[in-house]
C-alpha atoms as a PDB file:
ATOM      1  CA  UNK A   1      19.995  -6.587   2.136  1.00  0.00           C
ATOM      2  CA  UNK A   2      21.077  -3.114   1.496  1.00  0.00           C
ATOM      3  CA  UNK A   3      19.179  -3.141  -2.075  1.00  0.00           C
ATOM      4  CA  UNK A   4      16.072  -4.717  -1.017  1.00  0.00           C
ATOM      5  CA  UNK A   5      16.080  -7.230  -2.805  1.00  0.00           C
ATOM      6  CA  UNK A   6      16.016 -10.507  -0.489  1.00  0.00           C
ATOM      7  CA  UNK A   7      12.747 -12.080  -0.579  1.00  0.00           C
ATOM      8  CA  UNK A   8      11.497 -13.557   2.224  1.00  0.00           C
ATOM      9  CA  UNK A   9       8.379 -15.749   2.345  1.00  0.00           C
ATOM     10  CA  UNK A  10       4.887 -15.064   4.686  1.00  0.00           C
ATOM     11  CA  UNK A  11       2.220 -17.201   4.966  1.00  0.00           C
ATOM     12  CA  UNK A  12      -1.048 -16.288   3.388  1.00  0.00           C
ATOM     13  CA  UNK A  13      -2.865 -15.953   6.747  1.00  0.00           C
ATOM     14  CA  UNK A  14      -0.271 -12.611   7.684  1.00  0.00           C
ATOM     15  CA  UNK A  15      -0.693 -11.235   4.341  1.00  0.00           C
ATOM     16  CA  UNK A  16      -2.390  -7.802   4.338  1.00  0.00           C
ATOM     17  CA  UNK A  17      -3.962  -6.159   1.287  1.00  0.00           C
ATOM     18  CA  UNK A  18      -2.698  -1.930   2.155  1.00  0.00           C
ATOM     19  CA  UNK A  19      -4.983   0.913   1.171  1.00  0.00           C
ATOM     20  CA  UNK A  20      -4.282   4.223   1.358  1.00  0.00           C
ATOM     21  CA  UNK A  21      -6.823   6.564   1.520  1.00  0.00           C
ATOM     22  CA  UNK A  22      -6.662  10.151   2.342  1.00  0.00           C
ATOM     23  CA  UNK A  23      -2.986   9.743   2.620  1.00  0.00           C
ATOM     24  CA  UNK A  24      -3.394   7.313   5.494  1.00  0.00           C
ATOM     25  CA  UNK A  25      -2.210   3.531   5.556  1.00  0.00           C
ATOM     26  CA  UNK A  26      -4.629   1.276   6.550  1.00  0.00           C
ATOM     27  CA  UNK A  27      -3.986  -2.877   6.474  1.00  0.00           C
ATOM     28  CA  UNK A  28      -6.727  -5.359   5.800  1.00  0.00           C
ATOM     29  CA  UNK A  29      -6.425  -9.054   6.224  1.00  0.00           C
ATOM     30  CA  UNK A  30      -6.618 -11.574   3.607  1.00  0.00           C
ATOM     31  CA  UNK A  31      -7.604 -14.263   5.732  1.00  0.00           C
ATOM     32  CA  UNK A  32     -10.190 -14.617   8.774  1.00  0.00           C
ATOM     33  CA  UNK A  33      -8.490 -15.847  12.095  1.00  0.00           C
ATOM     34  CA  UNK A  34      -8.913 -19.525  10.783  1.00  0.00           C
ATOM     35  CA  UNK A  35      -6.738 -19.065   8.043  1.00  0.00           C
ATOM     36  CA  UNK A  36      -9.648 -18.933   5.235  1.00  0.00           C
ATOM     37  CA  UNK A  37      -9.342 -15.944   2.925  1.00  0.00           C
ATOM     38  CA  UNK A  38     -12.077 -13.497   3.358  1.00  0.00           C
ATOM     39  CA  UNK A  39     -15.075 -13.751   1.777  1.00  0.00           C
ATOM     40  CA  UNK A  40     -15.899 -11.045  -1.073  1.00  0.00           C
ATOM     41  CA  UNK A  41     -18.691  -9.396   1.234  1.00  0.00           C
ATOM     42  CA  UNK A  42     -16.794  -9.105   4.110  1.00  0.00           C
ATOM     43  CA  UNK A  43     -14.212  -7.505   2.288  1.00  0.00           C
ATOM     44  CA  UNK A  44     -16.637  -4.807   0.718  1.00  0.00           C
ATOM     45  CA  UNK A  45     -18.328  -4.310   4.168  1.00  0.00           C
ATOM     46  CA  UNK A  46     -14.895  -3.527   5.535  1.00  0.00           C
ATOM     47  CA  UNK A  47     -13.380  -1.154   2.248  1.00  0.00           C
ATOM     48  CA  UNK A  48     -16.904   0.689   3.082  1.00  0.00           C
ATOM     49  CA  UNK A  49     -16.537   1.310   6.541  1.00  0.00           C
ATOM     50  CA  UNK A  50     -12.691   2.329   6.066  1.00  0.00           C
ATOM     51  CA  UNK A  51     -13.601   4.982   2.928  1.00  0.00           C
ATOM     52  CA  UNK A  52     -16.292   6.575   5.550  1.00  0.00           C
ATOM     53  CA  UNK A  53     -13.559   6.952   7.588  1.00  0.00           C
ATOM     54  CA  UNK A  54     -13.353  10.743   9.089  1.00  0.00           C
ATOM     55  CA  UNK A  55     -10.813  11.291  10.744  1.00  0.00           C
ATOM     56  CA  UNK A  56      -7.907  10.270   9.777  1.00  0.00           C
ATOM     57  CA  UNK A  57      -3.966  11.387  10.643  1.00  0.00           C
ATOM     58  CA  UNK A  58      -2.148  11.703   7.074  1.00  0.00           C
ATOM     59  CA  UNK A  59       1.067   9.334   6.928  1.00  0.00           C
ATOM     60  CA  UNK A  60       5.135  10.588   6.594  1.00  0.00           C
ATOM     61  CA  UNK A  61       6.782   8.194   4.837  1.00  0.00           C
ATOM     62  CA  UNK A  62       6.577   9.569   1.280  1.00  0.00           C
ATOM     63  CA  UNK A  63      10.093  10.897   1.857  1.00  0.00           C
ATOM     64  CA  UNK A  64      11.007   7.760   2.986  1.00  0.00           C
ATOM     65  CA  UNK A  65      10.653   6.376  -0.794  1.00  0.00           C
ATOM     66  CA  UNK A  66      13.026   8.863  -2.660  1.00  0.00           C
ATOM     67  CA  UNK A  67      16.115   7.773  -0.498  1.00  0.00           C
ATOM     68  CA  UNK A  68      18.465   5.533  -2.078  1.00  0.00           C
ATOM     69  CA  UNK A  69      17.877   1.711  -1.749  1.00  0.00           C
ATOM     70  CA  UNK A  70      21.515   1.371  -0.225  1.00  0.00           C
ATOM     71  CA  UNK A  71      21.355   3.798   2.335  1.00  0.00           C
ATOM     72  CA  UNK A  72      17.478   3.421   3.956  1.00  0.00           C
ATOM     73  CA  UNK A  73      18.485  -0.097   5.498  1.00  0.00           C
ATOM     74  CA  UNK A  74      20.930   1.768   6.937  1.00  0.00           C
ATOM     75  CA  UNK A  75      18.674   4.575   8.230  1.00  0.00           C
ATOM     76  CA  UNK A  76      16.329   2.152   9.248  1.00  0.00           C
ATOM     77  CA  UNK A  77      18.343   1.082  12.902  1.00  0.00           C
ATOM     78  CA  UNK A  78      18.343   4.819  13.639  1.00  0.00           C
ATOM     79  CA  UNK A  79      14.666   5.800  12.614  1.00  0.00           C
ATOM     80  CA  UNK A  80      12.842   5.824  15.733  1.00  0.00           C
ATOM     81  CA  UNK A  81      11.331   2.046  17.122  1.00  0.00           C
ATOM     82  CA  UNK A  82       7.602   3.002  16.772  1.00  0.00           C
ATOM     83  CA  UNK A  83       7.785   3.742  13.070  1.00  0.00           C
ATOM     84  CA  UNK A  84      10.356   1.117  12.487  1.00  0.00           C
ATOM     85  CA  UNK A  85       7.497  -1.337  13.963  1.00  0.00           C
ATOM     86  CA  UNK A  86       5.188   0.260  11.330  1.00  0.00           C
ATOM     87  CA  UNK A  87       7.341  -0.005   8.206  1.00  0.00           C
ATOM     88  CA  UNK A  88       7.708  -3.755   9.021  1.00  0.00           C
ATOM     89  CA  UNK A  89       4.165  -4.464   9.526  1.00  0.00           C
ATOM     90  CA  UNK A  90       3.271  -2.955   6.353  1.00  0.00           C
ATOM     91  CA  UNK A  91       6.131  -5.759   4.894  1.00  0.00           C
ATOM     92  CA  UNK A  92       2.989  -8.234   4.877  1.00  0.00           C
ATOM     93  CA  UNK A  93       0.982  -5.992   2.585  1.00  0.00           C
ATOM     94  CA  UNK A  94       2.410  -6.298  -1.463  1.00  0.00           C
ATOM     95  CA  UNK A  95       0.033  -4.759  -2.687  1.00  0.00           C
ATOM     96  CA  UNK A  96      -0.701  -1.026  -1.831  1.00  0.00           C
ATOM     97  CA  UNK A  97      -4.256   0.555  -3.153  1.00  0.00           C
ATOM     98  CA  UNK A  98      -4.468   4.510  -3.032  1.00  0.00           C
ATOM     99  CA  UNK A  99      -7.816   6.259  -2.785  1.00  0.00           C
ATOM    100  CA  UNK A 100      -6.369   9.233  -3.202  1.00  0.00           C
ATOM    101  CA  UNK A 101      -7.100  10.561  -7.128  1.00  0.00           C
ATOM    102  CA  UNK A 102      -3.655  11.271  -8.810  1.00  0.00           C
ATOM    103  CA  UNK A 103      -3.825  13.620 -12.076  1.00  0.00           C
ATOM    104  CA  UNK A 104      -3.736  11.418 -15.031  1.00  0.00           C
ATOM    105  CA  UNK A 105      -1.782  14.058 -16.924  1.00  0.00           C
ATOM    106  CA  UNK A 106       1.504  13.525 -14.397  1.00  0.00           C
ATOM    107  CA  UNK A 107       4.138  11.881 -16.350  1.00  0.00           C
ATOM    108  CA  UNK A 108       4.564   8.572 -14.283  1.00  0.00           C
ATOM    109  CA  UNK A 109       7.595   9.852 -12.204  1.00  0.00           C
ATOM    110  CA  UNK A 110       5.733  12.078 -10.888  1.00  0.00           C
ATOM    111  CA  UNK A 111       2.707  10.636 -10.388  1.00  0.00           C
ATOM    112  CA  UNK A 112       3.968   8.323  -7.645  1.00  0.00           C
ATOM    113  CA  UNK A 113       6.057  11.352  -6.117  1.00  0.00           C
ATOM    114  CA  UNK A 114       3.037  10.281  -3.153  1.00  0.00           C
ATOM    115  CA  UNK A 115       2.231   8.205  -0.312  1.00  0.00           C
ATOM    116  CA  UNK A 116       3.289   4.617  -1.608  1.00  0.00           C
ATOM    117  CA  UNK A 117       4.922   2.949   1.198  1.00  0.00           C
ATOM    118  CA  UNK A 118       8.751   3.063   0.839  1.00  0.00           C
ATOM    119  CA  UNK A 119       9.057   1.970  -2.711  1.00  0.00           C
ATOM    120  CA  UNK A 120       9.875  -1.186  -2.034  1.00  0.00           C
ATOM    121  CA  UNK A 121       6.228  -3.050  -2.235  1.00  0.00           C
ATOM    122  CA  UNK A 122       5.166  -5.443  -5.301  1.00  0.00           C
ATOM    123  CA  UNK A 123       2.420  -3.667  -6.529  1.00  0.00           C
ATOM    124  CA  UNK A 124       1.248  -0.100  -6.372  1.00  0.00           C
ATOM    125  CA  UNK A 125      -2.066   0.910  -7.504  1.00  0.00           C
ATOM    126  CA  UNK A 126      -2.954   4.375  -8.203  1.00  0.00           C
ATOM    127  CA  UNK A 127      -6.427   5.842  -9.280  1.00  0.00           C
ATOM    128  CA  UNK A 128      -6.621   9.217 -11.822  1.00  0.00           C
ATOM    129  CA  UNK A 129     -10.206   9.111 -12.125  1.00  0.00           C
ATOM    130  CA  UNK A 130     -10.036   8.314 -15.511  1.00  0.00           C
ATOM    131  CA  UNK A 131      -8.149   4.871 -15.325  1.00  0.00           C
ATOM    132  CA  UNK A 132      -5.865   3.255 -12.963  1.00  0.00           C
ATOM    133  CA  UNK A 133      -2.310   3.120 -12.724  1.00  0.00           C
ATOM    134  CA  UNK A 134       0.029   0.021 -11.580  1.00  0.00           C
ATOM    135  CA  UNK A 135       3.370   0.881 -10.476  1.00  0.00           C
ATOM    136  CA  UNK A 136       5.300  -2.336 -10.242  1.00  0.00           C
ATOM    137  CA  UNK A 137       8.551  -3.074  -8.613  1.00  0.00           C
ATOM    138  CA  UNK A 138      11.253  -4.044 -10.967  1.00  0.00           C
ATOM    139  CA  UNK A 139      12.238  -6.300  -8.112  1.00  0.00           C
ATOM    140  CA  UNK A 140       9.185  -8.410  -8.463  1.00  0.00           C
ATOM    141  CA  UNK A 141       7.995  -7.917 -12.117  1.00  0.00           C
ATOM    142  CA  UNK A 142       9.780  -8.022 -15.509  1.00  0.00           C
ATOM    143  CA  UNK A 143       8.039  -6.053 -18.436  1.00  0.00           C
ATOM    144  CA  UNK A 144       6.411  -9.326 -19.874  1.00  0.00           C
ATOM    145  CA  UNK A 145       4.814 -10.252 -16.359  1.00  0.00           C
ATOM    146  CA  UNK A 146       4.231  -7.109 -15.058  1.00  0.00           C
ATOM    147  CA  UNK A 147       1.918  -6.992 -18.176  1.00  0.00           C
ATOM    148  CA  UNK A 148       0.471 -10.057 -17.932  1.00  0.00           C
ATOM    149  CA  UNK A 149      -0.311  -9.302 -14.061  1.00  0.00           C
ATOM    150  CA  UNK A 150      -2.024  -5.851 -15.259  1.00  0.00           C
ATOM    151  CA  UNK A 151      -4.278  -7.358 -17.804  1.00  0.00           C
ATOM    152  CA  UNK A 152      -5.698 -10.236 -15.411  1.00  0.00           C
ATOM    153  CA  UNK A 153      -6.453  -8.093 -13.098  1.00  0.00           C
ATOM    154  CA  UNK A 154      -7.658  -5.284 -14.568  1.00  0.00           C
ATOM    155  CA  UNK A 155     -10.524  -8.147 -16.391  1.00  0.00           C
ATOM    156  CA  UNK A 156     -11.112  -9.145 -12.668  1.00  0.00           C
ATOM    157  CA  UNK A 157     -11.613  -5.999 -11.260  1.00  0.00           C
ATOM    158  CA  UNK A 158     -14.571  -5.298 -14.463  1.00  0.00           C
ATOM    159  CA  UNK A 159     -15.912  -8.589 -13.591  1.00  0.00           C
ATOM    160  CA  UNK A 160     -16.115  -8.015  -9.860  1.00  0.00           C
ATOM    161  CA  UNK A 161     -17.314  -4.453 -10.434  1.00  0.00           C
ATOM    162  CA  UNK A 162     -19.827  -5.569 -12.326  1.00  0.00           C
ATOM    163  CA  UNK A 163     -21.202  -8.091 -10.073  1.00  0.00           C
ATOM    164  CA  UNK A 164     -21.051  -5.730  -6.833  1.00  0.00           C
ATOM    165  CA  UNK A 165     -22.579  -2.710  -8.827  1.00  0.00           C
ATOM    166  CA  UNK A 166     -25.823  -5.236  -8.751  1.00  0.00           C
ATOM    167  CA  UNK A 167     -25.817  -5.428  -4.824  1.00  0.00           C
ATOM    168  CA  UNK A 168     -27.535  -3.271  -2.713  1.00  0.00           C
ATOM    169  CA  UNK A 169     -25.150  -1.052  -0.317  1.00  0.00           C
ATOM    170  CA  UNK A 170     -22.827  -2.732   1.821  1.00  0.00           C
ATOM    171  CA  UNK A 171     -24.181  -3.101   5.906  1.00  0.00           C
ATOM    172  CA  UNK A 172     -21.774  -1.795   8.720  1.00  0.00           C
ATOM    173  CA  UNK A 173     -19.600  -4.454   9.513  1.00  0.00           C
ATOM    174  CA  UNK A 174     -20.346  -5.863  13.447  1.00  0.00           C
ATOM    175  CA  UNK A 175     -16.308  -5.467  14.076  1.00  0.00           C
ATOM    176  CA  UNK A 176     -13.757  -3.394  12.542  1.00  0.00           C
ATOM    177  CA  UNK A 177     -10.881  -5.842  10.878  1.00  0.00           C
ATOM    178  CA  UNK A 178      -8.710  -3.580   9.769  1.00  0.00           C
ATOM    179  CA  UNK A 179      -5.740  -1.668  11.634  1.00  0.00           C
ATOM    180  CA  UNK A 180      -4.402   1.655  10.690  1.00  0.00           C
ATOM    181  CA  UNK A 181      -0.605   2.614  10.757  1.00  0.00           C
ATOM    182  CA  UNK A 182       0.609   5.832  12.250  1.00  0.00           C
ATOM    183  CA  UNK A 183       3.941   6.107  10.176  1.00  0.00           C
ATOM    184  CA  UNK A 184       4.244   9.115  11.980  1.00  0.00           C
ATOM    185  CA  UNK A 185       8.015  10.775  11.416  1.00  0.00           C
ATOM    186  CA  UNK A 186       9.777  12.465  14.521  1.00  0.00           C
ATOM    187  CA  UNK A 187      11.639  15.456  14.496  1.00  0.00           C
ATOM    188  CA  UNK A 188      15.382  13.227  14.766  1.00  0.00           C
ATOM    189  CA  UNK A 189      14.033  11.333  12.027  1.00  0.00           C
ATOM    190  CA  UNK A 190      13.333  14.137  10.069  1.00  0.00           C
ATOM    191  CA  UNK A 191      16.806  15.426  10.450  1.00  0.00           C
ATOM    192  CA  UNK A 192      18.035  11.848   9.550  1.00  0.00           C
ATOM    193  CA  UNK A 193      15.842  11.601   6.471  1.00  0.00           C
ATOM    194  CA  UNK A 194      17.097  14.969   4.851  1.00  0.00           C
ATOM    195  CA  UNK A 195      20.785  14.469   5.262  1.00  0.00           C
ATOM    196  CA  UNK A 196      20.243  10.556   3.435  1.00  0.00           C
ATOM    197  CA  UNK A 197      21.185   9.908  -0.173  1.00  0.00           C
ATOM    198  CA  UNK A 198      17.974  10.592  -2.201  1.00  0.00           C
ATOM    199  CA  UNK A 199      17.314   9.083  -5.625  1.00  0.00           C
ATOM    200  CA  UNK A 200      17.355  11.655  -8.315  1.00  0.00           C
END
């Protein structure tokens, strides 16, 4: 719809958990190609291999998430195919993890003036070093659940932290499971994105 705001149900085995790290999207799977969800150590082997990571081709998008609701789905059937094919594979990710440190003395409007998909997902997390930030989607969350959601899983986050701060390193995974996203703007999309409504 042109506010975003028509849900539309995935199965479990196409949802992605997105991380962004040095400005980069990158989409791992929840579930193995059976269907099962990952396991918790092939999951750590995989964040590992992704946060050594050198090379990487910082994303273009964060423009893309100060236009105005109305007017991207609009922009959307003129943006060019490859990107468009991005932006809708990164639909099966809700939640959106960022790597990249955020100053914890930004007031919260600015603070997620950064690479967070088109400001559309559920849940945002952002890291300031000092404590972590969850930027949730009014769409999704109201203020009692969105603080509900925060609390349980900010406890299972200590508890899982705890437990993998016992284990020894993580081993290089055998296969690589998760894909990156170019999210690469061109030049006509450029144009388009500056002349679009933007959210003040």
């Amino acid at each position: 719809g042109p506010y975003g705001e028509t849900r539309v149900p995935f199965d479990l085995s196409d949802a992605k958990i997105g991380i962004i790290h040095k400005d980069s999207y990158f989409l791992l799977p929840v579930c193995d190609e059976l269907g099962r969800p990952l396991d918790v150590m092939t999951i750590r082997a995989q964040i590992a291999s992704l946060l050594n990571t050198s090379f990487v081709t910082p994303s273009q998008i964060a423009s893309l998430a100060k236009i105005k609701r109305s007017a991207l789905a609009n922009l959307r059937s003129k943006l060019n195919p490859v990107l468009v094919n991005d932006l809708d594979n990164l639909k099966f990710a809700p939640i959106l993890i960022s790597t990249d440190t955020r100053s914890r003395a930004l007031p919260l409007s600015e603070l997620r003036q950064t690479e967070r998909g088109v400001g559309s997902h559920a849940l945002t997390i952002f890291d300031t070093g000092e404590s972590f930030v969850f930027d949730q989607s009014h769409i999704f969350f109201d203020g009692a659940w969105g603080t509900a959601l925060s609390e349980i899983m900010t406890n299972e986050a200590l508890s899982w932290a705890r437990y993998l701060s016992l284990l020894p390193s993580p081993v290089q995974p055998e296969m690589r499971l998760y894909t990156s996203l170019t999210l690469q703007l061109s030049p006509a999309d450029l144009d388009l994105v500056h002349e679009a409504p933007k959210v003040m």
